[in-house]
C-alpha atoms as a PDB file:
ATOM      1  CA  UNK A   1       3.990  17.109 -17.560  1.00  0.00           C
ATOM      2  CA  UNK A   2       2.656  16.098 -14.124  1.00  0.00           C
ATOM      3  CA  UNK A   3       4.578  15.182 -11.165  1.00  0.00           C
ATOM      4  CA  UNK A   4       3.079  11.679 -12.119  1.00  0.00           C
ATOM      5  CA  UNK A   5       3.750  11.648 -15.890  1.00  0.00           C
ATOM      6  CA  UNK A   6       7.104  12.419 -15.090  1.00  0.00           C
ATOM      7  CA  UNK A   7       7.283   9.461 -12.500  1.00  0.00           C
ATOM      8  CA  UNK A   8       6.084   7.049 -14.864  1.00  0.00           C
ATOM      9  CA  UNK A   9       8.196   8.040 -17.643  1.00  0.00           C
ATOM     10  CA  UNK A  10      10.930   7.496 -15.435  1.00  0.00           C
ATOM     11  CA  UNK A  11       9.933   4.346 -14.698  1.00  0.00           C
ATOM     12  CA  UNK A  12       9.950   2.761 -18.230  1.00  0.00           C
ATOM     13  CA  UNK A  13      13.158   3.388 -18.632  1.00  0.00           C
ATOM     14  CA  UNK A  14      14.230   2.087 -15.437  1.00  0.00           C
ATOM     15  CA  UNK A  15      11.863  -1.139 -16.590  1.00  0.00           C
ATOM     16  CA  UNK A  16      13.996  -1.873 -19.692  1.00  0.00           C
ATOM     17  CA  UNK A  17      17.177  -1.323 -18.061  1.00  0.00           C
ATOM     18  CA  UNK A  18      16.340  -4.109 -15.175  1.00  0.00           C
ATOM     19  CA  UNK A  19      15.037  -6.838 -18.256  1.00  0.00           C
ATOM     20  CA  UNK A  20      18.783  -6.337 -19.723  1.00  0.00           C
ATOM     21  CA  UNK A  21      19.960  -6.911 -16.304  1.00  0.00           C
ATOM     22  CA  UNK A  22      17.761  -9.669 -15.172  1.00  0.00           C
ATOM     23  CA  UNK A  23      15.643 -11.992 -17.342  1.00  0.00           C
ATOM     24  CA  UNK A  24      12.064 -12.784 -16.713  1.00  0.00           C
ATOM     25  CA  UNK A  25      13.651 -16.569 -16.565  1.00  0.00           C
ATOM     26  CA  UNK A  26      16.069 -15.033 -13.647  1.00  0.00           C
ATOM     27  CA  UNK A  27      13.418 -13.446 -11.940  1.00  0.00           C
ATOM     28  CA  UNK A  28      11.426 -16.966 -11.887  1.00  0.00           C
ATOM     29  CA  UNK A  29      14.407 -18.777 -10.509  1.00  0.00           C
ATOM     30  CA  UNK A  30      14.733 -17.049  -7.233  1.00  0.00           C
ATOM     31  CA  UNK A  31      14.340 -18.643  -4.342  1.00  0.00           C
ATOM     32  CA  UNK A  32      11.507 -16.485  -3.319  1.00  0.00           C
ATOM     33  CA  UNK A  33       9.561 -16.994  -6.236  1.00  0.00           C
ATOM     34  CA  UNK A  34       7.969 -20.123  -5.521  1.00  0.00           C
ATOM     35  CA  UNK A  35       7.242 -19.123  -1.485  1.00  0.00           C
ATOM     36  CA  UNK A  36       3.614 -19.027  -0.539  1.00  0.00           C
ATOM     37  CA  UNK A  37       1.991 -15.948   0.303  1.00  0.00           C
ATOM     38  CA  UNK A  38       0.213 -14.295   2.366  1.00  0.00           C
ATOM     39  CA  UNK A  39      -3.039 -12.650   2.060  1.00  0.00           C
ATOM     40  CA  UNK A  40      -3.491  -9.001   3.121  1.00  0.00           C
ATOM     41  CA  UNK A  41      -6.847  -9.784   2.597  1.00  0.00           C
ATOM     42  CA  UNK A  42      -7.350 -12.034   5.386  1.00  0.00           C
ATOM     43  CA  UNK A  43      -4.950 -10.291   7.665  1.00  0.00           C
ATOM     44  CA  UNK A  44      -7.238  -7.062   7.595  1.00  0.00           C
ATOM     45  CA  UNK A  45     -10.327  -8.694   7.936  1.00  0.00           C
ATOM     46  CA  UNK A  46      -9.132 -11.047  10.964  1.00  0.00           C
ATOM     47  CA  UNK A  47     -11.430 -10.276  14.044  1.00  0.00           C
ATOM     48  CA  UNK A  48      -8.722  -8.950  16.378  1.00  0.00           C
ATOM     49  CA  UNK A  49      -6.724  -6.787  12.830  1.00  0.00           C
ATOM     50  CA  UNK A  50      -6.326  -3.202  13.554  1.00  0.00           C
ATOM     51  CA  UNK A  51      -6.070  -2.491   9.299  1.00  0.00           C
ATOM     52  CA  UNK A  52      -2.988  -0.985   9.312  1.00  0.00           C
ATOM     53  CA  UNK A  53      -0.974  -1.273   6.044  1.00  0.00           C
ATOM     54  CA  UNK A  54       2.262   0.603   8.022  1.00  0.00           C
ATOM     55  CA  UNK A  55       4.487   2.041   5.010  1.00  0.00           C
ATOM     56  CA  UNK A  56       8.504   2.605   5.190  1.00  0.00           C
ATOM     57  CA  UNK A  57       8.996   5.570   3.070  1.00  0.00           C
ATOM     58  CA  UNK A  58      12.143   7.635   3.376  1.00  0.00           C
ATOM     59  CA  UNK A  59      11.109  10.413   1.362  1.00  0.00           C
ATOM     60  CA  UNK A  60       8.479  11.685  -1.334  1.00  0.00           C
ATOM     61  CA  UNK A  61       8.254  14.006  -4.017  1.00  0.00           C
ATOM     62  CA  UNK A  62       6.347  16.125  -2.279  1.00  0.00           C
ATOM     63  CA  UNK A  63       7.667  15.933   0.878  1.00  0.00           C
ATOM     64  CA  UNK A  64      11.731  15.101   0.485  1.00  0.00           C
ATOM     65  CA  UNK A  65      13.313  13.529   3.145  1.00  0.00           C
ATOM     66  CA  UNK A  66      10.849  11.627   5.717  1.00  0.00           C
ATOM     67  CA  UNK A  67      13.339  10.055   7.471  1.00  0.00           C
ATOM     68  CA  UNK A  68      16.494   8.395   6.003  1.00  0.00           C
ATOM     69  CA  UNK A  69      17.961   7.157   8.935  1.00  0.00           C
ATOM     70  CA  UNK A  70      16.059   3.600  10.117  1.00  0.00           C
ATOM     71  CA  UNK A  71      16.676   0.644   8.930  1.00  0.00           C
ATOM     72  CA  UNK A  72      14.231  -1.091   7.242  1.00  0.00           C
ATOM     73  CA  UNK A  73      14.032  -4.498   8.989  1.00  0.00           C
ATOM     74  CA  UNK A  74      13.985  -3.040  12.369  1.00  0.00           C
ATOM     75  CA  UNK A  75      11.543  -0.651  11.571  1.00  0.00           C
ATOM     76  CA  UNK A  76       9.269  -3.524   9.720  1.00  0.00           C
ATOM     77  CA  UNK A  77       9.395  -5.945  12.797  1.00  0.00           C
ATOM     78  CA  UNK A  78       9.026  -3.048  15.029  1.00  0.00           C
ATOM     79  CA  UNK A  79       5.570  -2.338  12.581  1.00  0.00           C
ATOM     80  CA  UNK A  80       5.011  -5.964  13.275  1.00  0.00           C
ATOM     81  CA  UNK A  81       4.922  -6.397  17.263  1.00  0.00           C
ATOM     82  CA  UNK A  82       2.957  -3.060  17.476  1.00  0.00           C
ATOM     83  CA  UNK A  83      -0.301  -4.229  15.247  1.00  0.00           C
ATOM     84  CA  UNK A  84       0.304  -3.756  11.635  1.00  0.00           C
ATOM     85  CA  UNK A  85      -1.719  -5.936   9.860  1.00  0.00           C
ATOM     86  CA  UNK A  86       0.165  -5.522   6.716  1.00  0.00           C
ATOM     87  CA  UNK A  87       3.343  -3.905   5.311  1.00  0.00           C
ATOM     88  CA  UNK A  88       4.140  -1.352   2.578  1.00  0.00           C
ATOM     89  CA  UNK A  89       7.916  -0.887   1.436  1.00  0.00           C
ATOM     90  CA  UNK A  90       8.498   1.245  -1.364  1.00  0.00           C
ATOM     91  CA  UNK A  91      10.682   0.358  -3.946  1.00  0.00           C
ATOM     92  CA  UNK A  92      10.826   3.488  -6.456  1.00  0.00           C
ATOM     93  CA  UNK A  93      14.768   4.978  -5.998  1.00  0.00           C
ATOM     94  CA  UNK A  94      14.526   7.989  -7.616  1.00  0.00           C
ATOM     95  CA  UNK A  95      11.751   9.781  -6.197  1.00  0.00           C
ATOM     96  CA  UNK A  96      10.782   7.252  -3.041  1.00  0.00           C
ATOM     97  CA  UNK A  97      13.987   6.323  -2.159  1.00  0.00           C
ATOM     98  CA  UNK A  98      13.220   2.759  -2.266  1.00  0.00           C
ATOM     99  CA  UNK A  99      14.844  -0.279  -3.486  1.00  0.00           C
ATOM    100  CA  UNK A 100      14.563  -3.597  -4.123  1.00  0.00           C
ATOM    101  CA  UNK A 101      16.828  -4.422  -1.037  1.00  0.00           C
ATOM    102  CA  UNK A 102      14.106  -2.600   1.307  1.00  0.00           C
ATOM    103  CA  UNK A 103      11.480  -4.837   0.334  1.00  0.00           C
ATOM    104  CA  UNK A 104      13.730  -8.430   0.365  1.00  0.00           C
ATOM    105  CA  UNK A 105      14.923  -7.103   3.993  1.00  0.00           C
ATOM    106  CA  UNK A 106      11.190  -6.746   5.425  1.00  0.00           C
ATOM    107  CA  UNK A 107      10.436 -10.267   3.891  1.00  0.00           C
ATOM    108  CA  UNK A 108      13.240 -11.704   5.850  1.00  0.00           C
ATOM    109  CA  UNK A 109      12.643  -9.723   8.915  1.00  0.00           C
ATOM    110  CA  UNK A 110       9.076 -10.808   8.494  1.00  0.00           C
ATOM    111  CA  UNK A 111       8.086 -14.323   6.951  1.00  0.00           C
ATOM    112  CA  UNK A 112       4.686 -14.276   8.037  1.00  0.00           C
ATOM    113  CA  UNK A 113       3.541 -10.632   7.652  1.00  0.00           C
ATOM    114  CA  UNK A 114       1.509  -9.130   3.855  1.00  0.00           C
ATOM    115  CA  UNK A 115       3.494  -7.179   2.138  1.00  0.00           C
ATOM    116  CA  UNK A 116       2.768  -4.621  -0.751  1.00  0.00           C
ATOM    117  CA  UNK A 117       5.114  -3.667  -3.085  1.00  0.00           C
ATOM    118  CA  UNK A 118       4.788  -0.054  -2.974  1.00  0.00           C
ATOM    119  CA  UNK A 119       5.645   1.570  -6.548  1.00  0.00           C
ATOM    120  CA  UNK A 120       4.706   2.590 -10.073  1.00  0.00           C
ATOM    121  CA  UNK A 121       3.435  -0.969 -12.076  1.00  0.00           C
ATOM    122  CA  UNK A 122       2.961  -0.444 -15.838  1.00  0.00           C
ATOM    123  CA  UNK A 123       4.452  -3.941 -16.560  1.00  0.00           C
ATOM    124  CA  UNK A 124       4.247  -7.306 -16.108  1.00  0.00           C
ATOM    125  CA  UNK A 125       7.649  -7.521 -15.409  1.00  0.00           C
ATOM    126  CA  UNK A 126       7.388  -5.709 -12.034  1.00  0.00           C
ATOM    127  CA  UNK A 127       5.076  -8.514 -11.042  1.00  0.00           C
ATOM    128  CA  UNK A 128       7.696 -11.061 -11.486  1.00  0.00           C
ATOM    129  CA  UNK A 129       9.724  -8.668  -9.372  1.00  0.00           C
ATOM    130  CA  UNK A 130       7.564  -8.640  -6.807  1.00  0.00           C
ATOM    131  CA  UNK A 131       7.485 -12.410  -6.379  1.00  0.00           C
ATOM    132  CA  UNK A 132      11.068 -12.835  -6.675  1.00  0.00           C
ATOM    133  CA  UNK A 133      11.856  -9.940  -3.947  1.00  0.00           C
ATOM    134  CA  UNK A 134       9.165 -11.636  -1.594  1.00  0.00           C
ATOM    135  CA  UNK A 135       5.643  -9.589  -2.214  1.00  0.00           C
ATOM    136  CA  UNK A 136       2.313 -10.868  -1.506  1.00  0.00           C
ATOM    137  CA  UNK A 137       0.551  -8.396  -3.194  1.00  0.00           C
ATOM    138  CA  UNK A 138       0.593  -5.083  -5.612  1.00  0.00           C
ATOM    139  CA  UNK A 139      -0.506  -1.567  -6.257  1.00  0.00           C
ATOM    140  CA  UNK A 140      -2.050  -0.820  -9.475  1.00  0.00           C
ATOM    141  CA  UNK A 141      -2.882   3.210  -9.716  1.00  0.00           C
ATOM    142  CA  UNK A 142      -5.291   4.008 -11.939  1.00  0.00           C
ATOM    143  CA  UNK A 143      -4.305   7.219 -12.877  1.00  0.00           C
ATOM    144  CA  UNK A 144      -1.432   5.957 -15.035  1.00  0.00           C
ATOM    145  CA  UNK A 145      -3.159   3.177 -16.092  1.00  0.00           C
ATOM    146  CA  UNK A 146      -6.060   1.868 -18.467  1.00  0.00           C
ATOM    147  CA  UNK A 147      -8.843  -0.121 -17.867  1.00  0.00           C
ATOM    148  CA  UNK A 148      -7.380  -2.846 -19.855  1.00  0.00           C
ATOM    149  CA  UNK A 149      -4.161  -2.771 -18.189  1.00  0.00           C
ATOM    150  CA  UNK A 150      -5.366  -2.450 -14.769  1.00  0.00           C
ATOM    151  CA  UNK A 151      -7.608  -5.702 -15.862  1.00  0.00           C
ATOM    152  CA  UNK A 152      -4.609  -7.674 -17.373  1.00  0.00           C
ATOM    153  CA  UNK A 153      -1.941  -6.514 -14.826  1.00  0.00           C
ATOM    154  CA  UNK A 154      -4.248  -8.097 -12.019  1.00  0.00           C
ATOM    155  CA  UNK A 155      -5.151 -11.233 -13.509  1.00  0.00           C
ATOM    156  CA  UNK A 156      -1.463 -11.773 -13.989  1.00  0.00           C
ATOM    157  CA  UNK A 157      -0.407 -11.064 -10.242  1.00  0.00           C
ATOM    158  CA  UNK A 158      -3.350 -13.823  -9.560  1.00  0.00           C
ATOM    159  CA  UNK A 159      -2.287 -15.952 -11.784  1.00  0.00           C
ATOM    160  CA  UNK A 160       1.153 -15.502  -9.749  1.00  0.00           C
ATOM    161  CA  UNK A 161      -0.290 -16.163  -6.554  1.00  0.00           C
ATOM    162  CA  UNK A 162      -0.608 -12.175  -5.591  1.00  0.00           C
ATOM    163  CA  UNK A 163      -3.314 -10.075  -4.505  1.00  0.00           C
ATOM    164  CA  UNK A 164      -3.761  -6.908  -6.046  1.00  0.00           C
ATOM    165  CA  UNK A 165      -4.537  -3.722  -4.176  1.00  0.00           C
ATOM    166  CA  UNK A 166      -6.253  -0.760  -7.324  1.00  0.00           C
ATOM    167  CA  UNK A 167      -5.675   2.692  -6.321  1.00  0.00           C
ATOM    168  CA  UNK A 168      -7.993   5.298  -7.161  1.00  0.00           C
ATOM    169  CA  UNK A 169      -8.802   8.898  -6.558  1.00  0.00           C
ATOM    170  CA  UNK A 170     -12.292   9.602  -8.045  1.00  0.00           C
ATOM    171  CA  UNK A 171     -15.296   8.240  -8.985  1.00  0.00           C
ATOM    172  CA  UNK A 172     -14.236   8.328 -12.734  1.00  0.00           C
ATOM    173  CA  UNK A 173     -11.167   6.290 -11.976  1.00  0.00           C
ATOM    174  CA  UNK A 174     -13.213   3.622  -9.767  1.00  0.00           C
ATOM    175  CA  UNK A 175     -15.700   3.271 -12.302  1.00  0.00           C
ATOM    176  CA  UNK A 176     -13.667   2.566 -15.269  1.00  0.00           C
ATOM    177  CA  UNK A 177     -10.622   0.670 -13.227  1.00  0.00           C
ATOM    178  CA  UNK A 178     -12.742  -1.300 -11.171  1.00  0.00           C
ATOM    179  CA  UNK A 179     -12.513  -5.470 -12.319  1.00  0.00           C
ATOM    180  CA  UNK A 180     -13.142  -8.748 -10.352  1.00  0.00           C
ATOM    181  CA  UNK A 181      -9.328  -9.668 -10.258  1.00  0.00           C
ATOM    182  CA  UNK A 182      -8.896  -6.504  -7.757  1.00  0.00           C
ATOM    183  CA  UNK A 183      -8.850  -7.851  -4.018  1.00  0.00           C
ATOM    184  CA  UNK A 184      -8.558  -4.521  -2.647  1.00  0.00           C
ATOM    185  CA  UNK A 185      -9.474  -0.871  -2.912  1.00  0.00           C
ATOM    186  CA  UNK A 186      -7.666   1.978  -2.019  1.00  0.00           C
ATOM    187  CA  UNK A 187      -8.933   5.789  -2.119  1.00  0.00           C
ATOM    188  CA  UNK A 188      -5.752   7.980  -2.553  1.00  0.00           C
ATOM    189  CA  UNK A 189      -6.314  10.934  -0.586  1.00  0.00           C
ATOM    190  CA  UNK A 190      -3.855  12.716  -2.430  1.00  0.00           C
ATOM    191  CA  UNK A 191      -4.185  13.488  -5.711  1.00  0.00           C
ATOM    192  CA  UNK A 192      -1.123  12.351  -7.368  1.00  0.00           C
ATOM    193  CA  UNK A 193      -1.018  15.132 -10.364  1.00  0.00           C
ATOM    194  CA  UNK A 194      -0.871  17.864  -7.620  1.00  0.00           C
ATOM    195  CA  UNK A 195      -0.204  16.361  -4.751  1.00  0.00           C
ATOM    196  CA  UNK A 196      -3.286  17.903  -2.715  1.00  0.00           C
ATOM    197  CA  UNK A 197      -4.703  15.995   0.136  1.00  0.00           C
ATOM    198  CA  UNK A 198      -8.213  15.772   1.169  1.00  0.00           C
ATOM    199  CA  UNK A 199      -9.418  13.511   3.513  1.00  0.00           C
ATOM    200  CA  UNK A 200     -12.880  13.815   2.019  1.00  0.00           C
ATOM    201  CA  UNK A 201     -12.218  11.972  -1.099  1.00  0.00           C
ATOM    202  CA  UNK A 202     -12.344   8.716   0.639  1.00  0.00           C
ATOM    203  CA  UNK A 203     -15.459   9.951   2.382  1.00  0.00           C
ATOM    204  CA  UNK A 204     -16.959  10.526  -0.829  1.00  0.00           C
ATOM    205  CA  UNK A 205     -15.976   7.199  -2.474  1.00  0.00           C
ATOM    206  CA  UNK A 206     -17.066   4.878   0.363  1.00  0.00           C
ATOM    207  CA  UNK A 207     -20.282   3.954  -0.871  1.00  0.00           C
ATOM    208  CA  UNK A 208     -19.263   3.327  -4.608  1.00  0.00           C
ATOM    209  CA  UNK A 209     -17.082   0.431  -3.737  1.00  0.00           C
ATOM    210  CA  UNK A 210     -18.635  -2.754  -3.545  1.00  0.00           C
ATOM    211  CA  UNK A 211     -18.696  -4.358  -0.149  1.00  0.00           C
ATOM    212  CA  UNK A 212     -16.495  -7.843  -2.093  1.00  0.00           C
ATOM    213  CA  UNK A 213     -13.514  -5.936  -1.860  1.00  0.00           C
ATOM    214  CA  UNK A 214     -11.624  -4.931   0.948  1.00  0.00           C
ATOM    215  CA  UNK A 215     -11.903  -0.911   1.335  1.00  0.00           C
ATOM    216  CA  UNK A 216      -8.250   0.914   1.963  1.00  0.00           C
ATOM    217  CA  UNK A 217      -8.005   4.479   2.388  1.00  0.00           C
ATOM    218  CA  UNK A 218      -4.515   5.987   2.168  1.00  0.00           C
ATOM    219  CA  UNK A 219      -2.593   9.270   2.425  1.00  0.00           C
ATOM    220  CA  UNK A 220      -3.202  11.983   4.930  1.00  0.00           C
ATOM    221  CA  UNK A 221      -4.281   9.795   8.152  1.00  0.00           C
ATOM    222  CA  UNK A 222      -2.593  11.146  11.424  1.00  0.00           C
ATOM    223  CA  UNK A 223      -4.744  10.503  14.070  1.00  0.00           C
ATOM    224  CA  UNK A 224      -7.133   8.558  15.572  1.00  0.00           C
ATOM    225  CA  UNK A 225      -9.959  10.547  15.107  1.00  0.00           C
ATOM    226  CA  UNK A 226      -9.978  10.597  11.441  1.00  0.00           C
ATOM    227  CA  UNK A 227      -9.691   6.593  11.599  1.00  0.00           C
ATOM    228  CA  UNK A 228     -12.336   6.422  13.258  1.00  0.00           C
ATOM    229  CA  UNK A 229     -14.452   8.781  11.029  1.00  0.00           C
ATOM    230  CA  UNK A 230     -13.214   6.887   8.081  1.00  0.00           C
ATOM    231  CA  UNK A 231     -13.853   2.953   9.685  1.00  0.00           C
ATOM    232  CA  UNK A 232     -17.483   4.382  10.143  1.00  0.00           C
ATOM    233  CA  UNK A 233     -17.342   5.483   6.577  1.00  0.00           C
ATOM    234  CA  UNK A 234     -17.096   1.882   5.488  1.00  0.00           C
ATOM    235  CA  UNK A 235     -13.218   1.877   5.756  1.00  0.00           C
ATOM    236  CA  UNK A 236     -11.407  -1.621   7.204  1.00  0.00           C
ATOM    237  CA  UNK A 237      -7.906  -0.724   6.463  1.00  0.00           C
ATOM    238  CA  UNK A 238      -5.472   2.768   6.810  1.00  0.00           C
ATOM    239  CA  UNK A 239      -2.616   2.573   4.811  1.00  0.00           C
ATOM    240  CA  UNK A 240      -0.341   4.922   6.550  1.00  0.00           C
ATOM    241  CA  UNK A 241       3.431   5.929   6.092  1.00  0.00           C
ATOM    242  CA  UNK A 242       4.739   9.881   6.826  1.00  0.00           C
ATOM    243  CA  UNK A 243       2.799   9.650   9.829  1.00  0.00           C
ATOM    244  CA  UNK A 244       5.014   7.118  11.334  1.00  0.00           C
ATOM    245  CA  UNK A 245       8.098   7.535   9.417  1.00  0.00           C
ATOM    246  CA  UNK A 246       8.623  11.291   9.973  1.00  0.00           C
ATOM    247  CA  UNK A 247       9.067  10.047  14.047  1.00  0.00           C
ATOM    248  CA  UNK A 248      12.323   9.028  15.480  1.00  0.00           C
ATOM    249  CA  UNK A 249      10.450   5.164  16.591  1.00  0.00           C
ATOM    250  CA  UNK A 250       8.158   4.707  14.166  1.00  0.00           C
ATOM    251  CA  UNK A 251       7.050   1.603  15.648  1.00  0.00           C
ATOM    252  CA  UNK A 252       6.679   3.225  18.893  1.00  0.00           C
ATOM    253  CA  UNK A 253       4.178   6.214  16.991  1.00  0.00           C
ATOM    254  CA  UNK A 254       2.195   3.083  15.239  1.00  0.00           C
ATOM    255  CA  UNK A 255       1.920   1.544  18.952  1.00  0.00           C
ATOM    256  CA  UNK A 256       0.574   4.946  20.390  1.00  0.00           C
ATOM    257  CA  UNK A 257      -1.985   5.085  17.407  1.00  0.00           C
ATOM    258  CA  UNK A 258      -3.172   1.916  17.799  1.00  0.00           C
ATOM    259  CA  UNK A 259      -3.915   2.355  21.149  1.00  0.00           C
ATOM    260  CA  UNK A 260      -5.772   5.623  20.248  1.00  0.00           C
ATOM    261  CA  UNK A 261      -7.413   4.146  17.610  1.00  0.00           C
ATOM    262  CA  UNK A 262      -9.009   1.455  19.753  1.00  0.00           C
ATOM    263  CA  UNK A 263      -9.857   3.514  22.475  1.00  0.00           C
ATOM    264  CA  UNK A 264     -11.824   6.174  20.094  1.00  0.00           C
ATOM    265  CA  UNK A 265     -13.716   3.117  18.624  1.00  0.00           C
ATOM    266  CA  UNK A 266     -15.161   2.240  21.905  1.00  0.00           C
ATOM    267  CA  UNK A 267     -15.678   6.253  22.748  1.00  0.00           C
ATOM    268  CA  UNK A 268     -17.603   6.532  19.145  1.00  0.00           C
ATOM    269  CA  UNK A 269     -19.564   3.306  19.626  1.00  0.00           C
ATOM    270  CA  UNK A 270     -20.683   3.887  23.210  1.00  0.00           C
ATOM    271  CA  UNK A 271     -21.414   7.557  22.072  1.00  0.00           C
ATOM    272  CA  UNK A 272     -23.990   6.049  19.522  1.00  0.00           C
ATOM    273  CA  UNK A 273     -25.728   4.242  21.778  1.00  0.00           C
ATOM    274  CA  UNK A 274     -26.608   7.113  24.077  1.00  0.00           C
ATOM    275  CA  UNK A 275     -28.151   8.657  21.002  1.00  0.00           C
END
């Protein structure tokens, strides 16, 4: 079994532990539930957005322990006031050290802010879940799932009021995941079976995603320079976590890329003119 297959397997049993915990009828009656979100959507394309999804992730399979020692609604706010246009909080325990907490935290700390529920959906009843803890939006990878699934998970999360971000790390995956209830699309960088990273891939998969949805590239981005090489790819947002969360402030490090970030864009543009 793959790191991934593992993961997953993981996660069904986790699923049918939380429906004997907490009804699909609980879930609905949270207070949170009936809120109305916001779109990551419109946040990334805004004129003055930088596209930053900013993650909190304490640690990874691949890489352990990030950092285990901010707190999450400091660290979301912090995301906030230095330019993120949308937030990621994971919510997988086991192998993420997420939890459900995390994400109801940076919903608090944040009212007005996206934010993705970071984590493993192979059920509709994560995407009650994710309305009840105070998501706007979802991941749907699909590597672990099928076309059909990807299709009736994220008609579902609309029909909830969610956007839905589809993960992908090849051409094969894009071409049989891809469906008109995605809002966004994300190019994994790392290839979840191995955990390899490769900048390249979303380089590669630019030009196969239609210009409807909004194009996210994730995993791997730690500098300004490869922004900037992806954004003239065809990329408007950068979904980026270990870069930030393996820092002491990582608000502060998102602040100093930001300002990177913009001042390569006006390096690369002027640069093309002279040519």
């Amino acid at each position: 079994m793959t790191i991934l297959d593992t993961i997953v397997a993981r996660k069904r049993d986790e699923i049918a532990a939380r429906k004997a915990a907490i009804s699909a009828n609980d879930l609905r009656n949270m207070p949170l539930f009936d809120r109305s979100v916001n779109s990551a959507r419109a946040s990334i394309l805004a004129t003055d957005s930088t596209g930053i999804i900013s993650e909190f992730k304490r640690k990874s399979p691949s890489k352990g322990i990030i950092n285990d020692q901010v707190d999450v609604a400091e660290t979301t706010r912090g995301y906030v006031a230095a330019g993120a246009a949308v937030l990621s909080v994971l919510t997988d325990e086991p192998f993420f050290g997420g939890t459900p907490a995390d994400l109801q935290a940076a919903r608090t700390a944040n009212p007005h802010t996206p934010i993705l529920r970071k984590d493993f959906v192979v059920d509709t009843y994560q995407l009650l879940e994710a309305k009840a803890w105070g998501a706007d939006l979802v991941l749907l990878i699909a590597s672990c799932l099928s076309p059909e699934q990807v299709r009736s998970l994220s008609e579902y999360a609309h029909e909830l009021g969610m956007e839905v971000l589809l993960e992908v790390h090849d051409a094969e995956e894009l071409q049989r995941s891809l469906c008109e209830s995605v809002d966004l699309v994300g190019v994994n960088n790392r290839n979840l079976k191995t955990f390899v990273t490769d900048i390249d891939t979303s380089v590669q998969l630019a030009g196969l995603i239609p210009d409807q949805y909004v194009k996210v590239t994730e995993s791997g981005l730690h500098d300004a320079a490869t922004m900037v090489r992806l954004q003239e790819a065809g990329y408007q947002a950068f979904l980026i976590g270990e870069a930030f969360m393996k820092t002491d402030d990582p608000a502060t490090a998102l602040r100093q890329l930001v300002t990177d970030y913009k001042e390569q864009l006006v390096t690369s543009k002027n640069s093309h003119q002279i040519v």
